[in-house]
Structure formats: C-alpha cells, structure tokens
C-alpha atoms as a PDB file:
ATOM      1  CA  UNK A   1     -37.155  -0.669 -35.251  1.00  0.00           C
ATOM      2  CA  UNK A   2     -35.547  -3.638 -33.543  1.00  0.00           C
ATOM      3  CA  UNK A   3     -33.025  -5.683 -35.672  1.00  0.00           C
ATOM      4  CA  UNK A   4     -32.594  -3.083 -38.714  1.00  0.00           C
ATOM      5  CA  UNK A   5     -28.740  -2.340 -40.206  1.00  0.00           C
ATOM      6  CA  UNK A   6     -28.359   1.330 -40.631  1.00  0.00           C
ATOM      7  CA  UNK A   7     -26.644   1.550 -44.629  1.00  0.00           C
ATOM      8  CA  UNK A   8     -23.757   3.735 -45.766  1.00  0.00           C
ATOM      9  CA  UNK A   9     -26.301   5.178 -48.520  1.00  0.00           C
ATOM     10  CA  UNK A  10     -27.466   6.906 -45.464  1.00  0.00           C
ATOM     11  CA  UNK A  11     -27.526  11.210 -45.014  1.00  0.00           C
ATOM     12  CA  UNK A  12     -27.715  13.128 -42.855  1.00  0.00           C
ATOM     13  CA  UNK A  13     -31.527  13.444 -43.148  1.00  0.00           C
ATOM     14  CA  UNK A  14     -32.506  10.386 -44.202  1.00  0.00           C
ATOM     15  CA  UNK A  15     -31.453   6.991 -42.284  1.00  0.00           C
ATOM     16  CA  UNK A  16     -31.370   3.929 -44.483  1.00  0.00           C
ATOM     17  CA  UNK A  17     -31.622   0.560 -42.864  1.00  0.00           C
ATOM     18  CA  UNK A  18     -32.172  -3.306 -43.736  1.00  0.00           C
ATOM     19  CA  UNK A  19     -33.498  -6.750 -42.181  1.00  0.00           C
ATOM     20  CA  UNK A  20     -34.233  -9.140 -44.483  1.00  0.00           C
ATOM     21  CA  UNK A  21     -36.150  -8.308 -47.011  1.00  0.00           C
ATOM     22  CA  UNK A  22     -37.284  -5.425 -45.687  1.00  0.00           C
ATOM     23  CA  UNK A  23     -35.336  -1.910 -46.466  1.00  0.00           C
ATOM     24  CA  UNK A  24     -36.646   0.521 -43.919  1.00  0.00           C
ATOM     25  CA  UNK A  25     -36.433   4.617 -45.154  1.00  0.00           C
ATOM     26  CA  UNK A  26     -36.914   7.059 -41.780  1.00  0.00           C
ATOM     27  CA  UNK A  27     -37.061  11.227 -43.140  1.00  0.00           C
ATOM     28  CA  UNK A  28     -34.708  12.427 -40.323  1.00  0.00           C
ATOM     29  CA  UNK A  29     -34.982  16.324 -39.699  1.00  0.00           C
ATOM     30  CA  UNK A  30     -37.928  16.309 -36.672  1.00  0.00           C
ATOM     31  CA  UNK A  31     -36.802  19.671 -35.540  1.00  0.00           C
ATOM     32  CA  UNK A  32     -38.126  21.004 -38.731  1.00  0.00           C
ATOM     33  CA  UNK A  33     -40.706  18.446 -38.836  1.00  0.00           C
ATOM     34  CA  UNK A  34     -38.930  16.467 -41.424  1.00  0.00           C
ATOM     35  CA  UNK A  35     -39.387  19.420 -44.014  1.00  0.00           C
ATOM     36  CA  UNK A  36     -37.070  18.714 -47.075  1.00  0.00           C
ATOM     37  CA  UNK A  37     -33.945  19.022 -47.379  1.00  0.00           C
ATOM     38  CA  UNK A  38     -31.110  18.432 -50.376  1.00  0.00           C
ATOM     39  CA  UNK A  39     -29.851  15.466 -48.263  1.00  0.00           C
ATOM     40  CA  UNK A  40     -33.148  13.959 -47.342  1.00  0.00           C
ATOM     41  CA  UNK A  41     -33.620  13.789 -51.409  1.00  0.00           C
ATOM     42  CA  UNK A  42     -30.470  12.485 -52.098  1.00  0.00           C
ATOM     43  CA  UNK A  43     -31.009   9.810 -48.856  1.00  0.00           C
ATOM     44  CA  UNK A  44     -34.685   8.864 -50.256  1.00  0.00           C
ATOM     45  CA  UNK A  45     -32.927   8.428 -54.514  1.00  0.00           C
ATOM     46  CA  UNK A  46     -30.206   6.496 -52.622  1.00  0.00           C
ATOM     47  CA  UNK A  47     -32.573   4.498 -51.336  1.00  0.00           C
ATOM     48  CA  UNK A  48     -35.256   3.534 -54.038  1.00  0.00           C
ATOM     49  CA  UNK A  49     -32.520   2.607 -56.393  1.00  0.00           C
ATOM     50  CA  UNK A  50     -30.613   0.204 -53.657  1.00  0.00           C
ATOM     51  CA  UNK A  51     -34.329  -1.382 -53.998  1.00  0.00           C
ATOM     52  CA  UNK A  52     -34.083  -1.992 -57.437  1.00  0.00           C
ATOM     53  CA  UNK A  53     -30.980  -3.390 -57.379  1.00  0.00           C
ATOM     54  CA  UNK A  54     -30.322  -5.594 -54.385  1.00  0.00           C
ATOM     55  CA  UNK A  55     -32.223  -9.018 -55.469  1.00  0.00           C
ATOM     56  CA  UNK A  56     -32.649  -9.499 -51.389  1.00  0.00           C
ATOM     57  CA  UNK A  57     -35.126  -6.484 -51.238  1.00  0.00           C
ATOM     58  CA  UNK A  58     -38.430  -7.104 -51.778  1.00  0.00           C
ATOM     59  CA  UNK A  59     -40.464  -4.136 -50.167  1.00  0.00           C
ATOM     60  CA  UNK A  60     -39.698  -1.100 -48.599  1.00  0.00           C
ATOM     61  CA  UNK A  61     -41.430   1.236 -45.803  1.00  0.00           C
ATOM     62  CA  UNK A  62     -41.370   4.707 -45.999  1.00  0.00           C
ATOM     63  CA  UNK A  63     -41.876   6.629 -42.548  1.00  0.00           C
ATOM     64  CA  UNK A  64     -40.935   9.874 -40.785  1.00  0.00           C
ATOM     65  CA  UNK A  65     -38.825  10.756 -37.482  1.00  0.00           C
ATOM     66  CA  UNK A  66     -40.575  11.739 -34.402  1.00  0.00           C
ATOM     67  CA  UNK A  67     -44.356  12.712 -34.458  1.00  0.00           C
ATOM     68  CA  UNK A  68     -44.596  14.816 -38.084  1.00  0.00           C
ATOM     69  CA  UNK A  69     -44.238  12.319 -41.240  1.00  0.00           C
ATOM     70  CA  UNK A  70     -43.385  15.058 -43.551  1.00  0.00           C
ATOM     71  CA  UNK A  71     -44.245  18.818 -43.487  1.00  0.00           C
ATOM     72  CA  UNK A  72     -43.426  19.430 -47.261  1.00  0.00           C
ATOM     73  CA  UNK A  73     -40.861  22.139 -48.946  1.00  0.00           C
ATOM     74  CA  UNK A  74     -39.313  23.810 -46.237  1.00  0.00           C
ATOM     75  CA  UNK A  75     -40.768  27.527 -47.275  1.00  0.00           C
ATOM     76  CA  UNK A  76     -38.258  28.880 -45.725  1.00  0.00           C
ATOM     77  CA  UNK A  77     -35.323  27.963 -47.861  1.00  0.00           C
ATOM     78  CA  UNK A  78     -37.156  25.976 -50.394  1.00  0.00           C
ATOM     79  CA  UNK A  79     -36.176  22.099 -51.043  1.00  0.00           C
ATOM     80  CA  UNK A  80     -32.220  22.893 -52.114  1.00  0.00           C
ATOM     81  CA  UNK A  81     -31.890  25.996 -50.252  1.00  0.00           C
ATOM     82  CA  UNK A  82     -30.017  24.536 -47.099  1.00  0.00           C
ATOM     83  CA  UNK A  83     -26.135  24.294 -46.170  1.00  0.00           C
ATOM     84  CA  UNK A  84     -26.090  21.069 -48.421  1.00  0.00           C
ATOM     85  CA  UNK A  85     -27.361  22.792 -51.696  1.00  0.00           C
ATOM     86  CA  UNK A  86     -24.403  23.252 -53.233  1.00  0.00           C
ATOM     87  CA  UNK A  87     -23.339  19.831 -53.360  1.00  0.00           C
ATOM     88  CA  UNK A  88     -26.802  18.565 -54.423  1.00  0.00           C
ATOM     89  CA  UNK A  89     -26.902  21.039 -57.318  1.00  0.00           C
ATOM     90  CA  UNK A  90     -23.578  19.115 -58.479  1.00  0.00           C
ATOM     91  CA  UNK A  91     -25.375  16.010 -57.768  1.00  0.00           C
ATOM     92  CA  UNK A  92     -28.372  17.400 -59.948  1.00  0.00           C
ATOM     93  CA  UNK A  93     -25.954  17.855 -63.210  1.00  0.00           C
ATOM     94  CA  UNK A  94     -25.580  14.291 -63.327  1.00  0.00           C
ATOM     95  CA  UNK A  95     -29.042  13.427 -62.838  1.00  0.00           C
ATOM     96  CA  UNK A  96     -31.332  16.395 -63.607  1.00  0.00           C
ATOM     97  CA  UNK A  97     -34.494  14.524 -62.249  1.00  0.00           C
ATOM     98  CA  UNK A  98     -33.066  13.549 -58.997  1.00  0.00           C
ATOM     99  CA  UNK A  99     -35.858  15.317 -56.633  1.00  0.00           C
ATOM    100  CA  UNK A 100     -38.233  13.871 -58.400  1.00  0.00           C
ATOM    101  CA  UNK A 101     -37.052  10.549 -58.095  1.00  0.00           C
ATOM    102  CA  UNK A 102     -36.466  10.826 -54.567  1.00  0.00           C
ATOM    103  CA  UNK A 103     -40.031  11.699 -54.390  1.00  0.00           C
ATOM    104  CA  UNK A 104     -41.523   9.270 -56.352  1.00  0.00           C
ATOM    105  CA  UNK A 105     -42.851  11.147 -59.269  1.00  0.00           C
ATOM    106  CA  UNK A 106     -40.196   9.578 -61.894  1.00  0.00           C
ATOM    107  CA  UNK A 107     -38.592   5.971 -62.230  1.00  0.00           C
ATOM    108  CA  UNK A 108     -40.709   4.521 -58.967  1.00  0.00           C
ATOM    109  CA  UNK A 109     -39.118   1.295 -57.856  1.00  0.00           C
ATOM    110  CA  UNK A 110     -40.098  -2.005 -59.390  1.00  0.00           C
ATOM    111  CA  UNK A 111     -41.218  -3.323 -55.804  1.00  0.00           C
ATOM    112  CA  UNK A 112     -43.659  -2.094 -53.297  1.00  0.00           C
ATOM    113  CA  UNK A 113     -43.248   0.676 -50.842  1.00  0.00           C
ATOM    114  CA  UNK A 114     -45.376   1.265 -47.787  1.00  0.00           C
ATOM    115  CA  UNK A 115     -45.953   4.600 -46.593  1.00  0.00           C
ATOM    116  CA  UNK A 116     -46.039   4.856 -42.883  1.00  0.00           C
ATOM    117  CA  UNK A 117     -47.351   8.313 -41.981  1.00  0.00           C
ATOM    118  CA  UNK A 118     -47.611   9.760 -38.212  1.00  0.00           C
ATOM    119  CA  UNK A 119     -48.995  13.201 -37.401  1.00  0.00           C
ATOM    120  CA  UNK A 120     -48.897  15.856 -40.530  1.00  0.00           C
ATOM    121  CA  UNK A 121     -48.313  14.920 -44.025  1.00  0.00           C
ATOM    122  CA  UNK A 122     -49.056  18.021 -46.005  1.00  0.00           C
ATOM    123  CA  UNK A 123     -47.904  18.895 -49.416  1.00  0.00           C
ATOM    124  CA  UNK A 124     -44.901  17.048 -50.612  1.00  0.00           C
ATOM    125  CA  UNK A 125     -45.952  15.010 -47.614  1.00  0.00           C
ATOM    126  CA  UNK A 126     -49.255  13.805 -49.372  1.00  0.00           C
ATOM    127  CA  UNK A 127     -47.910  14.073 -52.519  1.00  0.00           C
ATOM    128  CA  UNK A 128     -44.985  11.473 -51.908  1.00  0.00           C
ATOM    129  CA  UNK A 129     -47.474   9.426 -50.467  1.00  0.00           C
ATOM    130  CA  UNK A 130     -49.520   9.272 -54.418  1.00  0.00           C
ATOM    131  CA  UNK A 131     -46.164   7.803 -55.614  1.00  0.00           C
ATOM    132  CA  UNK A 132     -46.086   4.798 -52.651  1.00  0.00           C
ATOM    133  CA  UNK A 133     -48.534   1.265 -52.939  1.00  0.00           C
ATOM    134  CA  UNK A 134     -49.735   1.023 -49.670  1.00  0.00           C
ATOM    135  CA  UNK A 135     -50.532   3.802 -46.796  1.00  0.00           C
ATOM    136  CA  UNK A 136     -50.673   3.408 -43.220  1.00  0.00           C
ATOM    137  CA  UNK A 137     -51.435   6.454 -41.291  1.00  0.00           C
ATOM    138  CA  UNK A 138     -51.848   6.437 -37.598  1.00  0.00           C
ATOM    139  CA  UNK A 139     -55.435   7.737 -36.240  1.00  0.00           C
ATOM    140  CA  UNK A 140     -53.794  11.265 -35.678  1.00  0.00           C
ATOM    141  CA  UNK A 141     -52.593  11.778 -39.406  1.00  0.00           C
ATOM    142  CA  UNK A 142     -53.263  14.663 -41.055  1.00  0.00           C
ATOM    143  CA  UNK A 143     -53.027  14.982 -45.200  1.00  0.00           C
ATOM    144  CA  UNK A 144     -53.371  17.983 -47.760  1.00  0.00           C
ATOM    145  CA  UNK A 145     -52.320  19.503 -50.787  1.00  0.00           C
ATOM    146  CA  UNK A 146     -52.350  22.951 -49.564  1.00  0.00           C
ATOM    147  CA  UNK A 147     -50.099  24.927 -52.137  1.00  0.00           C
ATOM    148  CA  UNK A 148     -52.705  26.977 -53.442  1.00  0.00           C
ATOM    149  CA  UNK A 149     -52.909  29.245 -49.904  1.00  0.00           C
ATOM    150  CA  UNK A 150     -48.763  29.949 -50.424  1.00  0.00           C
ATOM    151  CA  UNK A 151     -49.087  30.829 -53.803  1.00  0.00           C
ATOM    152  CA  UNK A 152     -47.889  28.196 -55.298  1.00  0.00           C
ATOM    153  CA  UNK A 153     -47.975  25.008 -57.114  1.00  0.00           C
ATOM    154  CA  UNK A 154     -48.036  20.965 -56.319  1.00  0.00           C
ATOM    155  CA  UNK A 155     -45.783  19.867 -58.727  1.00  0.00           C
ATOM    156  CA  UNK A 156     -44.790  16.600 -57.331  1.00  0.00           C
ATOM    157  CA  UNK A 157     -47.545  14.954 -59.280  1.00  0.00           C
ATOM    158  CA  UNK A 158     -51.281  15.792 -57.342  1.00  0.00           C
ATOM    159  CA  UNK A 159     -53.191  17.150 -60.349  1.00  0.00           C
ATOM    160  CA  UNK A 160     -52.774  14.565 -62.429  1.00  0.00           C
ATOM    161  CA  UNK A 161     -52.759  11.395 -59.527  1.00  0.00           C
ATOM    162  CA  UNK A 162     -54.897  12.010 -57.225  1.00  0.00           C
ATOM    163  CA  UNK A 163     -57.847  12.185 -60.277  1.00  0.00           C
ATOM    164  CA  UNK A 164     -56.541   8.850 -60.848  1.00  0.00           C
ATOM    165  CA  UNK A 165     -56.590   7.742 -57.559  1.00  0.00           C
ATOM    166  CA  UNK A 166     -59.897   8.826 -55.877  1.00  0.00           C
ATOM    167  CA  UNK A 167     -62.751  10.411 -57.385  1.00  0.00           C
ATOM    168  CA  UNK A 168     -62.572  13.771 -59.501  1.00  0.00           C
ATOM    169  CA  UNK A 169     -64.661  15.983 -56.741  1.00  0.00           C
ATOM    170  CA  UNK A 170     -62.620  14.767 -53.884  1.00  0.00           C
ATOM    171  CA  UNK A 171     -59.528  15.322 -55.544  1.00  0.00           C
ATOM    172  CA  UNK A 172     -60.541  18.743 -56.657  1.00  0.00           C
ATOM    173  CA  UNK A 173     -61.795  19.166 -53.233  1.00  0.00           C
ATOM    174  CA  UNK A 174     -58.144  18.597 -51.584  1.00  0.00           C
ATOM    175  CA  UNK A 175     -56.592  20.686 -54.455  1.00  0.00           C
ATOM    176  CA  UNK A 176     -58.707  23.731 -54.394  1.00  0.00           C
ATOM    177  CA  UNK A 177     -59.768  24.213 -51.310  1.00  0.00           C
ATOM    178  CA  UNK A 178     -55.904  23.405 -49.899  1.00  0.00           C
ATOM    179  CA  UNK A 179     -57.383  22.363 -46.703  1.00  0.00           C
ATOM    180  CA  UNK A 180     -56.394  19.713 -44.267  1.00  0.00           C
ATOM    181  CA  UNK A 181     -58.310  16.009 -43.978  1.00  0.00           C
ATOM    182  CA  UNK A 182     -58.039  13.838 -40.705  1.00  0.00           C
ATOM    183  CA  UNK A 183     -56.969  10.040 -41.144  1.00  0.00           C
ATOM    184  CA  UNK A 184     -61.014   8.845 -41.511  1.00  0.00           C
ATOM    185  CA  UNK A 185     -61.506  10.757 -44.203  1.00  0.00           C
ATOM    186  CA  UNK A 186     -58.428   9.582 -46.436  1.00  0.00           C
ATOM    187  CA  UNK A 187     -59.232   5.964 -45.305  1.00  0.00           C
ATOM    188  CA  UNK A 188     -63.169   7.037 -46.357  1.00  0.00           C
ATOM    189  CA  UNK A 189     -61.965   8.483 -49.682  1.00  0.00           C
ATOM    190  CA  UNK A 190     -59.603   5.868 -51.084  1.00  0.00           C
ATOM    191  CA  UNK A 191     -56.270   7.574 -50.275  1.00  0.00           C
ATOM    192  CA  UNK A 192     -54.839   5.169 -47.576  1.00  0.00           C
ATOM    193  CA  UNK A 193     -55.857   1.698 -46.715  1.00  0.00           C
ATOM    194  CA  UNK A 194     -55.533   1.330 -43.144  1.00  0.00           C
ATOM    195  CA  UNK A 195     -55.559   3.708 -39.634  1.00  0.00           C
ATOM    196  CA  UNK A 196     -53.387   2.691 -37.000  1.00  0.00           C
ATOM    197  CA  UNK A 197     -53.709   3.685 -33.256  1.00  0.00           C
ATOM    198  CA  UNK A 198     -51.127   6.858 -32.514  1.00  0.00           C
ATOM    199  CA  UNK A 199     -47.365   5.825 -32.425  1.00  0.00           C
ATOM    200  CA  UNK A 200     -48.213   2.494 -34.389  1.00  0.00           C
ATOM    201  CA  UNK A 201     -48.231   3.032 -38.024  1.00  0.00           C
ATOM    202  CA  UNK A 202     -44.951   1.752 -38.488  1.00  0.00           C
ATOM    203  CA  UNK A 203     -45.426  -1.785 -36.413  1.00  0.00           C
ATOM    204  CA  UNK A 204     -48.799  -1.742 -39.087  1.00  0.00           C
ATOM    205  CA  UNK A 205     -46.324  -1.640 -42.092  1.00  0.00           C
ATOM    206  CA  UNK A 206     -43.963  -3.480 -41.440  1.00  0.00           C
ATOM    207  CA  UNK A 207     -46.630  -6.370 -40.738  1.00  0.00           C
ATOM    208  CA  UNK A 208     -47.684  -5.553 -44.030  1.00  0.00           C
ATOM    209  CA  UNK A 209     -44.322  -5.506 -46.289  1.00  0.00           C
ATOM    210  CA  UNK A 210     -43.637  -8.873 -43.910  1.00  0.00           C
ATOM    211  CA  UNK A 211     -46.189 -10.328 -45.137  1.00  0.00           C
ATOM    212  CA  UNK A 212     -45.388  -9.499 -49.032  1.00  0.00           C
ATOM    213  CA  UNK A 213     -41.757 -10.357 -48.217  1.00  0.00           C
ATOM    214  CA  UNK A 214     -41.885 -13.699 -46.630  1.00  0.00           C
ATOM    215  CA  UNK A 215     -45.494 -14.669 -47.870  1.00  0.00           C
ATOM    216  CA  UNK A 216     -45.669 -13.782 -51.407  1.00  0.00           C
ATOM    217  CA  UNK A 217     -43.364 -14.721 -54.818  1.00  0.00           C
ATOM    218  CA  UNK A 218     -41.584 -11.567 -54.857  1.00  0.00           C
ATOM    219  CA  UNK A 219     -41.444 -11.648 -59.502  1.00  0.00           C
ATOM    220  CA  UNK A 220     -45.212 -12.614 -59.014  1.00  0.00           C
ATOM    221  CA  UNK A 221     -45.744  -9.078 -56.502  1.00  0.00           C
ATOM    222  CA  UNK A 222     -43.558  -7.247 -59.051  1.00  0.00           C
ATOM    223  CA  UNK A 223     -45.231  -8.019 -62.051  1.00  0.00           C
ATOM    224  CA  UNK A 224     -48.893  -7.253 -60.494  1.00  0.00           C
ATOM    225  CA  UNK A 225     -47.201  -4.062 -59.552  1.00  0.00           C
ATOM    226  CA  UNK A 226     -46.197  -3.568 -62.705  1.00  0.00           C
ATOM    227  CA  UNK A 227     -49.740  -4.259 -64.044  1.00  0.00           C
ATOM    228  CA  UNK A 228     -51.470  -1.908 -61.789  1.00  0.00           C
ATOM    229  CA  UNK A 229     -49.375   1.224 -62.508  1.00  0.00           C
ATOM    230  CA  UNK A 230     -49.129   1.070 -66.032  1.00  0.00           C
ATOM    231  CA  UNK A 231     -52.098  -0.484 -67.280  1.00  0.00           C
ATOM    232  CA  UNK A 232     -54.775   1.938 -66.328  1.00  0.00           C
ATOM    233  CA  UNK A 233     -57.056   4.891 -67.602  1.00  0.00           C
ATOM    234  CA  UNK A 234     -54.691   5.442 -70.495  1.00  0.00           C
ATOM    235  CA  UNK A 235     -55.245   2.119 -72.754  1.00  0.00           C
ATOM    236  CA  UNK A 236     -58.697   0.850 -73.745  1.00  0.00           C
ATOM    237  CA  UNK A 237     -60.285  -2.314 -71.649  1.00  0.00           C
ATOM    238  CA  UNK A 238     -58.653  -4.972 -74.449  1.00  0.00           C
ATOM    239  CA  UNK A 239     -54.978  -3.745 -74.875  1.00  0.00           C
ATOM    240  CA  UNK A 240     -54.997  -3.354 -70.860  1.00  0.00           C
ATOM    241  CA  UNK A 241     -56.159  -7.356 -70.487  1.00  0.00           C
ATOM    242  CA  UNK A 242     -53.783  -8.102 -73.287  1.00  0.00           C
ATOM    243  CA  UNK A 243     -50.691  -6.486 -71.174  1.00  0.00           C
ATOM    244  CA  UNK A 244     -51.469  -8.037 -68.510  1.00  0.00           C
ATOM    245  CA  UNK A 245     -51.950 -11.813 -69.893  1.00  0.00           C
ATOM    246  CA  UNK A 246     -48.255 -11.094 -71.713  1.00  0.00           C
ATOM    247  CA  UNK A 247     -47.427 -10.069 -68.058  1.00  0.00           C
ATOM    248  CA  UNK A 248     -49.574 -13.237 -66.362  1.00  0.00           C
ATOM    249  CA  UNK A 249     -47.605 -15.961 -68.888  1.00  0.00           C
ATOM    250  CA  UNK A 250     -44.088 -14.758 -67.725  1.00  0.00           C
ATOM    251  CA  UNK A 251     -44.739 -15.526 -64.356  1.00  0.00           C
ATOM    252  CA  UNK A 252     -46.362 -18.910 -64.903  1.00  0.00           C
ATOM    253  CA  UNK A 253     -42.947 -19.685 -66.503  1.00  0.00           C
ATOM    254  CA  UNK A 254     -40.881 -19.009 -63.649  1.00  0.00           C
ATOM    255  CA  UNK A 255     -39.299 -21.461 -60.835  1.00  0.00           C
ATOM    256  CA  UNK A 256     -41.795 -19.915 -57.864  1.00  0.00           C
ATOM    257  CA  UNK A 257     -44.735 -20.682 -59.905  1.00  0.00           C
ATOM    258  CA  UNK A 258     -43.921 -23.886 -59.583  1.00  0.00           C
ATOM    259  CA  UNK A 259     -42.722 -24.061 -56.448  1.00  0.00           C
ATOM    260  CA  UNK A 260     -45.661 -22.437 -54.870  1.00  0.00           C
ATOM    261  CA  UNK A 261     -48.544 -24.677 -57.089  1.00  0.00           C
ATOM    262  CA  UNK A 262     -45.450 -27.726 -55.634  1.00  0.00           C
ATOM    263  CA  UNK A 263     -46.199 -26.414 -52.103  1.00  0.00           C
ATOM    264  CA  UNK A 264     -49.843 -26.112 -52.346  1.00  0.00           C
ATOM    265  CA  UNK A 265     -50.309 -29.869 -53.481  1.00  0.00           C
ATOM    266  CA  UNK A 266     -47.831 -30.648 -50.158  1.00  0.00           C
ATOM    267  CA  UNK A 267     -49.579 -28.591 -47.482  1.00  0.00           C
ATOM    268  CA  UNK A 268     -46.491 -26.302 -47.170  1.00  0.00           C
ATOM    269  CA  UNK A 269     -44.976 -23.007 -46.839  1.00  0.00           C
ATOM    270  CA  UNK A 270     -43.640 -22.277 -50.345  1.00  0.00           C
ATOM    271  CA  UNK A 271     -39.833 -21.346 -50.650  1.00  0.00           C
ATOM    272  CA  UNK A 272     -39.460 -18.061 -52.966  1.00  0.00           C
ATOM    273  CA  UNK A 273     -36.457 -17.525 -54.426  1.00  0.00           C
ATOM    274  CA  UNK A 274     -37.545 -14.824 -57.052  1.00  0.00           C
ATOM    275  CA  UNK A 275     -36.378 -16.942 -60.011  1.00  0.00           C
END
C-alpha cells in the first residue's frame, strides 16, 4: 500500500512496513503460494514483538503476497526445511517457541491484528488466522483445517480454538472432515467478520485498524483486548466480571479517559496519546 516504510526487521519472506500507527505484515513467497518458510517465521516474530514495543503502533494487518494468503506448511520441505533452516534452528536455541510465536499460538501481541486474507488460507493459513482479532477475507477466500487427509496434525492451535470460537459441530465439521469452506460460510459461521469484493481485503483492513488507530484510546483497545482473550470459558461468570472491572478502573484512571469524556463535553475529536 501507498505511503508504508518497508523495516529492517524485514526477510526475505516476510516484508515489514509502517505508516502511522499502522504496522503492515505482507507473507512474501507467492511462487509457493506463500507456504512457510524459516524466514517468513522469523519475519512474522520480528514483527509482533516490534508491536509490542514501539508505543507508536497501535494495530497491525496481517495479509499475503499475490492472490494465495497462505497455503500452510510447505509439505514439501516442512516449515524449517528450506535453504534458511540452518540459521533458524540457531535462532530456535534462543527462543525454543519461536514458530509458534510467529504464528500466533504463544505470547500474541498486546494490540490488535487484522487478518487480511485473499484466495486460499488452508491449514496454518486458517489456523494463524484463530490467533488474529479481526478477519477480512475477500469474496474468493477459501479456509480449512485439512491436516487430517496428509496424515497429520493441526498443531498451531485448531482443536482447542476453533471450539472456542464457533460452535462445537462446525468446528468438528472443519476438523474432521478437512474440507474446504468458501468466504460465506466463515462469515455465516462466526470465523471472519467481513467479505470484501476480490483484490480488496486489504483496503477493508486497513479502514478497519484506521479506524482503531486514529479513532479509539489505544490503552482503552488494549485492555478490552486483554479482557476478551483471557477472560473467557475458563473462569466462572463472577471472577470473569471481577477481572474485567479491575481491568475497567485502570483505564478510567488514565489521561485519555479524560481527555476523551473532555472532548465529548466540547464536540471534538479526542487527542489519544495512550497515557
């Protein structure tokens, strides 16, 4: 997109980039339909910790290269099997979970990331997708689970998050069955929120994480973030409400809250600062 600074945290399969508050993550390998690769992990890790740590981020977009989001492990070198391996491996000693970092299984980022998904987005493809806050597919998309017809196993995280995600017979439906679902029926099902017209899921997201970035109080967006990952099926109905009012009280303290209640009485666009 127009406007966006291409970062040294950059690999060879994954492009970086910035504007504003925006950090903009692009899988690069289209001419293996942005399969994985060692350096596309170690771009996307590079990546969601820069979003942690620069205070100017506030969202982030993740997208794909060329007319395939993401086709999953490449089967036919697996994930660290290409000419970079080596040098991941080393990588990997110093942080075993790396991979699943990069794909959003461990330590997700304290801000939002949009997933914008074009064409196929099959195994690691859908399952990145369970670790992002808001999906955009365009009306061509196509999503599965299908390791169950290679033999294998989805361990980036499907059997346990998509049950939390959409209903228990849909989820087992994608899991067992390993077959393919069109953009409609992810939209129909819960698992993405909108469906963009073919070559436009990007433009979609980046209205959206513009609209979190420049509209909204970037601690307040964290900490309702915050509240809806962690707070969930695991704690009864009381300790969840009491999380989130300990959550709810810190943000009433801060300088935006009272900026944006300031702004309100003054009929005017409020002026975040994330303090």
């Amino acid at each position: 997109m127009e406007g966006f600074e291409q970062l040294d945290i950059s690999t060879k399969n994954c492009r970086v980039e910035k504007k504003g508050h925006v950090l903009l993550v692009t899988l690069a390998r289209p001419e293996a339909k942005n399969a994985l690769s060692s350096q596309m992990l170690l771009g996307m890790y590079n990546a969601w910790r820069l979003l942690d740590e620069d205070k100017e981020l506030r969202v982030a977009i993740l997208t794909g290269e060329g007319d395939t989001f993401c086709a999953g492990m490449d089967l036919k070198s697996g994930a660290e099997g290409d000419e970079d391996g080596a040098m991941f491996q080393e990588k990997m000693k110093e942080i075993p979970d790396l991979h699943w970092q990069a794909l959003l299984r461990h330590n997700q980022p304290k801000k939002p990331v949009i997933m914008a998904a074009e064409g196929y987005a099959l195994a690691g493809g859908t399952e990145i997708l369970q670790g992002t806050d808001l999906r955009v597919a365009a009306e061509d998309a196509v999503f599965g689970v299908t390791e169950c017809k290679r033999g294998l196993f989805p361990l980036g995280g499907s059997t346990i998050r998509l049950r939390r995600q959409i209903p228990y017979a849909l989820a087992a439906e994608i899991l067992l069955l390993g077959r393919h679902i069109s953009a409609q029926e992810a939209k129909d099902w819960g698992l993405i929120n909108r469906i963009a017209p073919k070559g436009e899921a990007l433009q979609v997201a980046y209205d959206m994480a513009l609209e979190i970035a420049e509209e909204n109080a970037p601690l307040s967006v964290q900490a309702i973030l915050k509240s809806l990952r962690e707070n969930q099926f695991d704690l009864s109905e009381q300790e969840a409400l009491a999380k989130e009012e300990q959550l709810g009280w810190t943000i009433f303290a801060t300088k935006d809250s009272k900026e944006g209640m300031k702004a309100f009485k003054e009929k005017r666009k409020p002026n975040f600062i994330g303090e």
